[in-house]
N, C-alpha and C. Protein backbone atom coordinates (compact mmCIF):
# COMPACT_ATOMS: atom_id res chain seq x y z
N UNK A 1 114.79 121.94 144.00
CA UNK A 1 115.44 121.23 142.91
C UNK A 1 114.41 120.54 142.02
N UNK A 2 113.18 120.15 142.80
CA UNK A 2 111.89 119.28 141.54
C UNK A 2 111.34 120.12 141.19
N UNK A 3 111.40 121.28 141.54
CA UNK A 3 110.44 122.30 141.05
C UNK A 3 111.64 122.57 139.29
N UNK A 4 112.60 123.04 139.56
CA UNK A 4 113.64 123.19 138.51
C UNK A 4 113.38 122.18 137.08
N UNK A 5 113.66 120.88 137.65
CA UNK A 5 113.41 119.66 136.61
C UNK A 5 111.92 119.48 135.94
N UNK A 6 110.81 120.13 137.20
CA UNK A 6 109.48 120.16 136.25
C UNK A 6 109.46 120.97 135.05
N UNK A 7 110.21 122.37 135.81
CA UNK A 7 110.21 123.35 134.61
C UNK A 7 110.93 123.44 133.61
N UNK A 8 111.78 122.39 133.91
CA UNK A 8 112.67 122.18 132.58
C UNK A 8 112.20 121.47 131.58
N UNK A 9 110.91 119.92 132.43
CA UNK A 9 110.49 119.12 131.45
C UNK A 9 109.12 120.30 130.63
N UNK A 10 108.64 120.66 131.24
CA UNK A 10 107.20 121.62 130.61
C UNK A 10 108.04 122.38 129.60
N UNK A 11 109.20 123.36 129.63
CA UNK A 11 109.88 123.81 128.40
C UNK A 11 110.50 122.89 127.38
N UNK A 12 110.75 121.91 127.66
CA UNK A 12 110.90 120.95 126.23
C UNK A 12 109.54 120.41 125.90
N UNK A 13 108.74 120.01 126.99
CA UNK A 13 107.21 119.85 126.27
C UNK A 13 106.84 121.20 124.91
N UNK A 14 107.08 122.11 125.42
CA UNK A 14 106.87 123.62 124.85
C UNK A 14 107.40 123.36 123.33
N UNK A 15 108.39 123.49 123.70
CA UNK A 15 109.36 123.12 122.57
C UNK A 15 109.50 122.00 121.59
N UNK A 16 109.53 120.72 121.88
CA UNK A 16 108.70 119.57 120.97
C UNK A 16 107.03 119.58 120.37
N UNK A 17 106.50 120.16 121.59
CA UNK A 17 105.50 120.64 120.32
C UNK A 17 104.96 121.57 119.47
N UNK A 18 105.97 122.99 119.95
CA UNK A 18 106.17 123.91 118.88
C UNK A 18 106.84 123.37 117.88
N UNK A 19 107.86 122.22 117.81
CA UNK A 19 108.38 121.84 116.91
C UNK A 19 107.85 121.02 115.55
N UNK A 20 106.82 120.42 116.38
CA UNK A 20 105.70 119.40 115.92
C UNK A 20 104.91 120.28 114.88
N UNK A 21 104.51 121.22 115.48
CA UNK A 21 103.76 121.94 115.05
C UNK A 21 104.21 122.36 113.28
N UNK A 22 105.45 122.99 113.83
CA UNK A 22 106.57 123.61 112.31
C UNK A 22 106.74 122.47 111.59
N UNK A 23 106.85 121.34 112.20
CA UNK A 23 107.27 120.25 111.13
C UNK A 23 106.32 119.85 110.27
N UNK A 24 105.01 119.69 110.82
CA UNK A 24 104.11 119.44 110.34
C UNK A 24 103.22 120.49 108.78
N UNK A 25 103.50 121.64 109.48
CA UNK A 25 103.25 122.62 108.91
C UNK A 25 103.95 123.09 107.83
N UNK A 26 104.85 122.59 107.64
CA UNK A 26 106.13 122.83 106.60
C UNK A 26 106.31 121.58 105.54
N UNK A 27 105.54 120.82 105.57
CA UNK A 27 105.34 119.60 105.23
C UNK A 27 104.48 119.41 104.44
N UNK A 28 103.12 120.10 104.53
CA UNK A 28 102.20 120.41 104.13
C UNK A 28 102.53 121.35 102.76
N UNK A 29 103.25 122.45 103.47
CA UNK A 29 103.24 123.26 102.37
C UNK A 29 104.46 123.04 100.95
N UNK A 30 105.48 122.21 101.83
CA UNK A 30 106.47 121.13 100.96
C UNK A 30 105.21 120.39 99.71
N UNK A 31 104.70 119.77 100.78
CA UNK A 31 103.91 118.74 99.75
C UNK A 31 103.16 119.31 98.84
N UNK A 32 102.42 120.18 99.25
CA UNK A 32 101.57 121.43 98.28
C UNK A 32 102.29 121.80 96.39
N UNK A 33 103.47 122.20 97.08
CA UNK A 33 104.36 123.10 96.43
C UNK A 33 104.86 122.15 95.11
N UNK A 34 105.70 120.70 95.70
CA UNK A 34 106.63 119.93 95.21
C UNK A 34 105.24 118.93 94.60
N UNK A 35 103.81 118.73 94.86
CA UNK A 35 103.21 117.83 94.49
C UNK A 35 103.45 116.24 95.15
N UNK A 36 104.01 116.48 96.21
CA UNK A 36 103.97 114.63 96.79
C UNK A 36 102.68 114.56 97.50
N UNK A 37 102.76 112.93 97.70
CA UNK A 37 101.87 112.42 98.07
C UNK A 37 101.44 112.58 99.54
N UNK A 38 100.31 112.36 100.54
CA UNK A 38 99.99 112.50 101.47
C UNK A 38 100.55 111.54 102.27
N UNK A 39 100.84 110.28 101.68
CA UNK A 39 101.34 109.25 102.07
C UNK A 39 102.89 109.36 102.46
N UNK A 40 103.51 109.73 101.41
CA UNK A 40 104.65 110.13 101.46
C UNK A 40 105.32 111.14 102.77
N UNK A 41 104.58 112.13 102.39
CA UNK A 41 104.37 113.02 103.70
C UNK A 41 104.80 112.74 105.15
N UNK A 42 103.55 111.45 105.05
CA UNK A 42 103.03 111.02 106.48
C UNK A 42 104.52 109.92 106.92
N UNK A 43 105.74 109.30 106.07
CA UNK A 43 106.46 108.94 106.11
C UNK A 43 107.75 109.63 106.51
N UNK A 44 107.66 110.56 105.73
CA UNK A 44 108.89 111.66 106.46
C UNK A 44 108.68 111.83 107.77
N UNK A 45 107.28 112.45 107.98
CA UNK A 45 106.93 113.05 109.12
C UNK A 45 107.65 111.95 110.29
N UNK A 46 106.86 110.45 110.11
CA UNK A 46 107.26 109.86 110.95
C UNK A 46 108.48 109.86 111.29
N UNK A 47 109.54 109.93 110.21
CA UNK A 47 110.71 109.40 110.15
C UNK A 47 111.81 110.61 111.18
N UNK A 48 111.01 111.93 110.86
CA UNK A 48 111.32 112.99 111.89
C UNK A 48 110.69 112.56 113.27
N UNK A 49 110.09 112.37 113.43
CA UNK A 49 109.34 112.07 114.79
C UNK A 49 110.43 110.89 115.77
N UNK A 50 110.37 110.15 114.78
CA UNK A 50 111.19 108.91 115.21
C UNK A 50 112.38 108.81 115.15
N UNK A 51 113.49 109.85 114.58
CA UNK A 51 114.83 109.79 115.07
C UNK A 51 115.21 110.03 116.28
N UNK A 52 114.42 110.75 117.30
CA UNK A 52 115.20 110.51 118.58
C UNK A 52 115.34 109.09 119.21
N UNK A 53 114.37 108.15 118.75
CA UNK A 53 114.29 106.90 119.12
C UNK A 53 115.38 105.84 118.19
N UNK A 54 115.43 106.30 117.01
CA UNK A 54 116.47 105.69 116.12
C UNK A 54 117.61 106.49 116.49
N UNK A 55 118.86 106.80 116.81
CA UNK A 55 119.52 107.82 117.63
C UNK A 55 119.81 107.10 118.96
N UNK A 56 118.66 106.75 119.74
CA UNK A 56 119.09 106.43 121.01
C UNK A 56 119.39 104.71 121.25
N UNK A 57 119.05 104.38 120.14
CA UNK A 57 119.16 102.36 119.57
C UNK A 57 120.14 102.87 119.52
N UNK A 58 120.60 103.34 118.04
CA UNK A 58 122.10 103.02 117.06
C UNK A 58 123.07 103.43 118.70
N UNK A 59 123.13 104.50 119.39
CA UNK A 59 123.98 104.90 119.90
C UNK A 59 124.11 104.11 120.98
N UNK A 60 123.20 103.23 122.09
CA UNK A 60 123.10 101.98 122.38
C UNK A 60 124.12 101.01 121.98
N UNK A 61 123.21 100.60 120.43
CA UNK A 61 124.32 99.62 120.00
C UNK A 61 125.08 99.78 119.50
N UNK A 62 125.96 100.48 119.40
CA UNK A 62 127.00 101.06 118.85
C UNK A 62 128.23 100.73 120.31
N UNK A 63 127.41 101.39 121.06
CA UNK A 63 128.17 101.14 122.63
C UNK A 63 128.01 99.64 123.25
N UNK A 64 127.62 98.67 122.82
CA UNK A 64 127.79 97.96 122.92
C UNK A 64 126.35 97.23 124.57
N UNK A 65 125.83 98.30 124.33
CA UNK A 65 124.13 98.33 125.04
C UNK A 65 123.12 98.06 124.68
N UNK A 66 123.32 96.23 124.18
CA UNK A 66 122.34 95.73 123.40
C UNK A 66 120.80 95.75 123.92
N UNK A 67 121.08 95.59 125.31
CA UNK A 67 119.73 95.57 125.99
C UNK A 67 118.91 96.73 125.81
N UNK A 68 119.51 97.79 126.50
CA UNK A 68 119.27 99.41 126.03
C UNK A 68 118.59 99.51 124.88
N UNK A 69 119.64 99.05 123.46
CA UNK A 69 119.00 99.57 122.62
C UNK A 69 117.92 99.16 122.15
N UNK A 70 117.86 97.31 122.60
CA UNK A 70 116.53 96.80 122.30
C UNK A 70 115.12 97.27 122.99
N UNK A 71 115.32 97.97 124.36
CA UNK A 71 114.83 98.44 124.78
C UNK A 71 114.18 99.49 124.32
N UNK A 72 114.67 100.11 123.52
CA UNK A 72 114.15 101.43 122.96
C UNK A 72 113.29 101.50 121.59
N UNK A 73 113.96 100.12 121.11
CA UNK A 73 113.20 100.02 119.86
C UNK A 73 111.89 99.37 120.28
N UNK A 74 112.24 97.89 120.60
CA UNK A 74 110.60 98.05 121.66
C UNK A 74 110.04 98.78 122.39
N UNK A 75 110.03 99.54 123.58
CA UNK A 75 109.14 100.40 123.85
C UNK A 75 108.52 101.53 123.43
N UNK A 76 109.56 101.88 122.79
CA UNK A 76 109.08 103.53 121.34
C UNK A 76 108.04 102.65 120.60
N UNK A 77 108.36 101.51 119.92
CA UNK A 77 106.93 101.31 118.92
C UNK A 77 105.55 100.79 119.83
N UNK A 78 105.63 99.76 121.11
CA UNK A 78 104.67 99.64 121.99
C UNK A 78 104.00 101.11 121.78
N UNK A 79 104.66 101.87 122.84
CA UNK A 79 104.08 103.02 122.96
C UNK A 79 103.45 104.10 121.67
N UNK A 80 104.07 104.11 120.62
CA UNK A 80 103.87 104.50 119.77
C UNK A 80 102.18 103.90 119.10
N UNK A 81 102.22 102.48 118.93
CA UNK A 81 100.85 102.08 118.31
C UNK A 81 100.16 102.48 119.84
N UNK A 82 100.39 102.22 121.03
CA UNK A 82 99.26 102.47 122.22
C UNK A 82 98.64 103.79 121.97
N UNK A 83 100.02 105.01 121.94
CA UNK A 83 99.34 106.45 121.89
C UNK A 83 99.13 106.72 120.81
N UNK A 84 99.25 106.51 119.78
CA UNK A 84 98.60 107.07 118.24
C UNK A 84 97.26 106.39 118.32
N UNK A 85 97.41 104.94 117.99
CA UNK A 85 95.95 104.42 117.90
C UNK A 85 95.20 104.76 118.98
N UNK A 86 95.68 104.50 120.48
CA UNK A 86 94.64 104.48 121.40
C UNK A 86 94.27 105.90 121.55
N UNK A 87 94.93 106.83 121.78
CA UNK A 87 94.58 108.40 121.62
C UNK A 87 93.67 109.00 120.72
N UNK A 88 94.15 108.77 119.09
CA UNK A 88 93.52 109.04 118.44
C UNK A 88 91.93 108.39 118.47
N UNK A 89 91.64 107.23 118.79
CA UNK A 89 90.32 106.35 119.35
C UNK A 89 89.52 107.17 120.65
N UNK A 90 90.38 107.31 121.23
CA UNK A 90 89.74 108.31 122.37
C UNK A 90 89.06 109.82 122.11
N UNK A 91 90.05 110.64 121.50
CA UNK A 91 89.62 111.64 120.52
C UNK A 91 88.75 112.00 119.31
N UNK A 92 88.94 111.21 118.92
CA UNK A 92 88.07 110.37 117.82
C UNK A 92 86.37 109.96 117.66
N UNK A 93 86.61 108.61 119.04
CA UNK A 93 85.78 107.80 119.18
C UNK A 93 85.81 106.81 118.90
N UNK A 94 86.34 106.88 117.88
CA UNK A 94 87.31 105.22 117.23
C UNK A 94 88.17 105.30 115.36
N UNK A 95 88.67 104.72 115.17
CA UNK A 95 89.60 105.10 114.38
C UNK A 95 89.31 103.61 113.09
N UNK A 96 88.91 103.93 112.57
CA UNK A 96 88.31 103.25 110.88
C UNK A 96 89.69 103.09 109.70
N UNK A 97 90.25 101.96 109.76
CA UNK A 97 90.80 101.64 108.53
C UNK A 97 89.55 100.60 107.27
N UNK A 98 90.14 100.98 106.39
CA UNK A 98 89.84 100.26 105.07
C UNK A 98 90.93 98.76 104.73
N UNK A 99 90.09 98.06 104.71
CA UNK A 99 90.57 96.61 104.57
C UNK A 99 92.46 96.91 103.97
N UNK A 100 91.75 97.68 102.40
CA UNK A 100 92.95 98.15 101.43
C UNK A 100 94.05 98.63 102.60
N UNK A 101 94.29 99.83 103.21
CA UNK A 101 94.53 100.27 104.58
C UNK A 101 95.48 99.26 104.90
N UNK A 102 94.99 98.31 105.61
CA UNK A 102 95.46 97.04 106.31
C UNK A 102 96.18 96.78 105.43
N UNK A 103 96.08 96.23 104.41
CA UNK A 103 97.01 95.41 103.93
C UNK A 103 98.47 96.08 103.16
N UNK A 104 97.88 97.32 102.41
CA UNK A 104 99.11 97.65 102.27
C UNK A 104 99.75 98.38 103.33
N UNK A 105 99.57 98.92 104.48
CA UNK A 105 100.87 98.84 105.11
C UNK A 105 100.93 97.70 106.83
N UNK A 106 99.77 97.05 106.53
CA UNK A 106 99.87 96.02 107.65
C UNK A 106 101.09 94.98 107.07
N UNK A 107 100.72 94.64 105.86
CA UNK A 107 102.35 93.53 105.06
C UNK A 107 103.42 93.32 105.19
N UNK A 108 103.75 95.01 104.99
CA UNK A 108 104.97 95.53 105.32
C UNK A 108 105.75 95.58 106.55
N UNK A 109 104.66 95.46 107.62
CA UNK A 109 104.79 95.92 108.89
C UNK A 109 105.31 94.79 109.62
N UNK A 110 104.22 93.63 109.39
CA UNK A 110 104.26 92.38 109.78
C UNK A 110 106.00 91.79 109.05
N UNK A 111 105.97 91.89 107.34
CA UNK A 111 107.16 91.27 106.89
C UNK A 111 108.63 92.06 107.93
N UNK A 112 108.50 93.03 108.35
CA UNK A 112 110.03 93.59 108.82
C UNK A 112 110.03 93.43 110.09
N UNK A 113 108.52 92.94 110.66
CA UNK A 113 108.87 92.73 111.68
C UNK A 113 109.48 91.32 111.79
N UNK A 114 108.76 90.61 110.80
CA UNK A 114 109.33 88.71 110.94
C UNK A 114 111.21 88.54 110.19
N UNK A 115 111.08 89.89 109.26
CA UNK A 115 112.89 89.96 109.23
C UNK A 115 113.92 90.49 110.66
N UNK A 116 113.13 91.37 111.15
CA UNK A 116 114.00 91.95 112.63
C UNK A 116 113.77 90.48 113.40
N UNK A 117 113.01 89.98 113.84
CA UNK A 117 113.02 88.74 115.02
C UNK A 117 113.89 87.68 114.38
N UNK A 118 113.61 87.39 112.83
CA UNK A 118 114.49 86.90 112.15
C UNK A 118 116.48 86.80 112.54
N UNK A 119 116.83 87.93 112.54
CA UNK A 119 117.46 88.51 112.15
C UNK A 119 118.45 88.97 114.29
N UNK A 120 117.13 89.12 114.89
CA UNK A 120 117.54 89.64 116.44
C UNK A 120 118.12 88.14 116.81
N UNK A 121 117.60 87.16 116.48
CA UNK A 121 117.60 85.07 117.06
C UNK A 121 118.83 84.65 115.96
N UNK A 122 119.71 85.64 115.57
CA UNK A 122 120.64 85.23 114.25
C UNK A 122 120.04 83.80 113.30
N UNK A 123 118.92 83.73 113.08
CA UNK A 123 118.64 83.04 111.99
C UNK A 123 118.99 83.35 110.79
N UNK A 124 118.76 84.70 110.27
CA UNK A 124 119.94 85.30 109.52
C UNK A 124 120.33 86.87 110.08
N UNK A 125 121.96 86.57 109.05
CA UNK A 125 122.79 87.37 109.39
C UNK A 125 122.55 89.14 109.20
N UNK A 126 122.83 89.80 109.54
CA UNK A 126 122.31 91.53 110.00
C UNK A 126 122.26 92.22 108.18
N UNK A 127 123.64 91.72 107.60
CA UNK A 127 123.29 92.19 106.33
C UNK A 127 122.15 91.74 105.38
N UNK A 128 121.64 90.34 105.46
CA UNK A 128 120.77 89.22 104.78
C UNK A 128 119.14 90.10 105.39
N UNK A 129 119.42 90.42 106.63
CA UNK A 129 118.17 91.19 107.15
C UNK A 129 118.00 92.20 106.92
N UNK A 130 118.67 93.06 106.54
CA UNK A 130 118.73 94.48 105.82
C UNK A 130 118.02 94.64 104.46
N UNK A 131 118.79 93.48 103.67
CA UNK A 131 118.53 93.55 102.36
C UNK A 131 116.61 92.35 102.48
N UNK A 132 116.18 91.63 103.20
CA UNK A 132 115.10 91.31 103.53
C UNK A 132 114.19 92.21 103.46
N UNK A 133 114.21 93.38 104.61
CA UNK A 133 113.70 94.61 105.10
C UNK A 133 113.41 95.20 103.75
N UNK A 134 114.29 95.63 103.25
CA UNK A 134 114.67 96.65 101.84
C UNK A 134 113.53 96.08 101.09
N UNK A 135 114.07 94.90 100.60
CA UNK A 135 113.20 94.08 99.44
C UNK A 135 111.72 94.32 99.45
N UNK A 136 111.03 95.20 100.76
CA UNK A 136 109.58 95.43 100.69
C UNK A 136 109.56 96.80 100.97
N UNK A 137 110.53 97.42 101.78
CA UNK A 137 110.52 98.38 102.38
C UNK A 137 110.85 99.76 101.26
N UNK A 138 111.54 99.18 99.86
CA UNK A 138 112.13 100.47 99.07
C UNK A 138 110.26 100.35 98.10
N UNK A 139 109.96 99.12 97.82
CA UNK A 139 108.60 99.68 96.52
C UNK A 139 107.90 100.02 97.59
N UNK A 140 107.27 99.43 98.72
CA UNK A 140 106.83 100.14 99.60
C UNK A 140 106.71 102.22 99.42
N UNK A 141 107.95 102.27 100.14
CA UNK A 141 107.89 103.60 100.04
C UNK A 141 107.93 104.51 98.92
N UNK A 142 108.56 103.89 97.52
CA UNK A 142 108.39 104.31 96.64
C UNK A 142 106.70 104.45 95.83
N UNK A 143 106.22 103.68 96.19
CA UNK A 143 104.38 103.56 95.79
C UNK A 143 103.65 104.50 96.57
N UNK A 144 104.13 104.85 97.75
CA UNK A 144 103.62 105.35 98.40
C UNK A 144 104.20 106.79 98.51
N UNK A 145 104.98 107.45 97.59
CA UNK A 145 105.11 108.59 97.26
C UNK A 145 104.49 108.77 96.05
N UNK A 146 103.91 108.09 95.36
CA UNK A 146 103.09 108.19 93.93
C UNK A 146 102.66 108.82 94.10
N UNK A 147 101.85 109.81 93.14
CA UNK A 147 100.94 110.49 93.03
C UNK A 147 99.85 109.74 92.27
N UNK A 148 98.38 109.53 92.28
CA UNK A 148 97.25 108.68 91.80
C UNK A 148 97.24 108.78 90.32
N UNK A 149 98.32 109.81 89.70
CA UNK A 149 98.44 109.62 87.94
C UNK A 149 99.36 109.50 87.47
N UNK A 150 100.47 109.08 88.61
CA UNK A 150 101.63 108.29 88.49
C UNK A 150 101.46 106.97 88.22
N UNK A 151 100.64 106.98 89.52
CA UNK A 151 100.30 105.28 89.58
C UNK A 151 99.66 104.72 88.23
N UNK A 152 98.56 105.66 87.92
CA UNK A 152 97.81 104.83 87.01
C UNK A 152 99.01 104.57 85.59
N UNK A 153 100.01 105.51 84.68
CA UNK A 153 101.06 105.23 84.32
C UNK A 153 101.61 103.90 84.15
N UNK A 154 101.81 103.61 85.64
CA UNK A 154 102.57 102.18 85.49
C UNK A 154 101.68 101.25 84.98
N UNK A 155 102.32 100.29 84.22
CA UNK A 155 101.74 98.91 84.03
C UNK A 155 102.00 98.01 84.86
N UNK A 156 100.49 97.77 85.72
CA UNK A 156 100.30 96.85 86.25
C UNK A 156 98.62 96.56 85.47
N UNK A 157 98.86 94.91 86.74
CA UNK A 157 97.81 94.32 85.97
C UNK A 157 96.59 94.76 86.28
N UNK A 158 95.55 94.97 85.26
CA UNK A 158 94.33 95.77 85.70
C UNK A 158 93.48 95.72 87.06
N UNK A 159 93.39 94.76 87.52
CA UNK A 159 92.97 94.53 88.93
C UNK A 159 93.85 95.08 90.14
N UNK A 160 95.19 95.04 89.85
CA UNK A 160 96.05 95.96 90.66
C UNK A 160 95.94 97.24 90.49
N UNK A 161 95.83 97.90 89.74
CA UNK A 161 95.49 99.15 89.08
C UNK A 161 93.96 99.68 89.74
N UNK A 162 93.22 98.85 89.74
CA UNK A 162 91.98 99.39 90.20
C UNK A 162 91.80 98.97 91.51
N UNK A 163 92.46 98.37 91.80
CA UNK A 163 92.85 98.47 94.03
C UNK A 163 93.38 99.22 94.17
N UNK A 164 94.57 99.35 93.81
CA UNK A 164 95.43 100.76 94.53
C UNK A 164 94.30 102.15 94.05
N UNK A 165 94.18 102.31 92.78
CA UNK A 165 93.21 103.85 92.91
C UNK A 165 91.97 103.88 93.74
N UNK A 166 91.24 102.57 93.96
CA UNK A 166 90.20 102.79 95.11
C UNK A 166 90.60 102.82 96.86
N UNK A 167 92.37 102.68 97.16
CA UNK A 167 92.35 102.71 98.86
C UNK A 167 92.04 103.75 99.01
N UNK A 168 91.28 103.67 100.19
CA UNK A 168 90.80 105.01 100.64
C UNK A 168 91.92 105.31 101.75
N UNK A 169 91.90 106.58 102.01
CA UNK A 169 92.91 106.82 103.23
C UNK A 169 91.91 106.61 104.55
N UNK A 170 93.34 106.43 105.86
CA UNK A 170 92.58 106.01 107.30
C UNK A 170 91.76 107.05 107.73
N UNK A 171 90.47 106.68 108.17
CA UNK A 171 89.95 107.82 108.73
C UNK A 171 89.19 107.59 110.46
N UNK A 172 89.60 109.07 111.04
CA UNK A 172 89.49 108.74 112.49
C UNK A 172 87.73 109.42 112.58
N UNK A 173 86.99 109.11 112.83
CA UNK A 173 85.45 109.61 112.79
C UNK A 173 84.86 109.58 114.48
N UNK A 174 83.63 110.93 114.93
CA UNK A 174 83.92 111.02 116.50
C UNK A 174 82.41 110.35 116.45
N UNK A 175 82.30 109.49 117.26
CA UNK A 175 81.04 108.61 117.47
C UNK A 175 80.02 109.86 118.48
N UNK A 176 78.96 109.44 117.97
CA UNK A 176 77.76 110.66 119.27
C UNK A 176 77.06 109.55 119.92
């Protein structure tokens, strides 16, 4: 019978990362094709990656399995920054952000997280936290589907203008 359940888990291993693979790969050539951003990209991608974990919350709390679902949303992202960052560091050697990097999506990260704890301790109410979230979370993602002659387009103020065209993207580099 454990022999059965191994081979069942190694064929969905198979299978999630043949899937990985297509998603990724199709994404690329989406982005190619349609002209989006790398950034953008890297947002979908996640957002595929991460519905089985969004999926297993909502349906949680939906059922009325608050613990559960909190459970899932915390340990999917624990695990998530452990094995992306720490993996990729291992593979790598170590993994190099740019200050720029940090801040635009460390901000973001930090603000939704201080609206969810916000929001989990009913300090405010679930809709007030939504629209919190949003309020960084829609220019957020919308800037970050720009393309670099989109961006320059908009009027902003010249010093904003010449930060955003100098972030460099994250880069993982293998130490000797």
């Amino acid at each position: 019978m454990m022999a059965a359940w191994l081979l069942l888990f190694a064929a969905g291993v198979v299978v999630s990362l043949s899937a990985s693979w297509l998603l990724v790969s199709r994404l690329e050539r989406l982005g190619d094709r349609a002209g989006l951003s790398e950034a953008w990209l890297g947002l979908v991608a996640a957002l595929a990656a991460d519905t089985p974990e969004i999926t297993s919350a909502v349906t949680a709390l939906a059922r009325g399995q608050s613990s559960i679902g909190a459970g899932v949303v915390i340990g999917s992202n624990v695990f998530n920054l452990a094995a992306l960052l720490g993996l990729s560091a291992v593979v790598a050697g170590r993994v190099a952000f740019h200050r720029r990097v940090m801040l635009l999506a460390g901000l973001p990260g930090v603000w939704v997280a201080a609206v969810c704890l916000l929001t989990v301790t009913a300090v405010v109410s679930p809709v007030a936290g939504l629209t919190l979230a949003l309020a960084v979370l829609a220019p957020y993602v919308a800037l970050s589907g720009m393309r670099r002659e989109r961006m320059e387009r908009l009027r902003l103020p010249a010093g904003w203008a010449r930060w955003a065209r100098h972030t460099p993207a994250p880069t993982a580099t293998r130490e000797t």
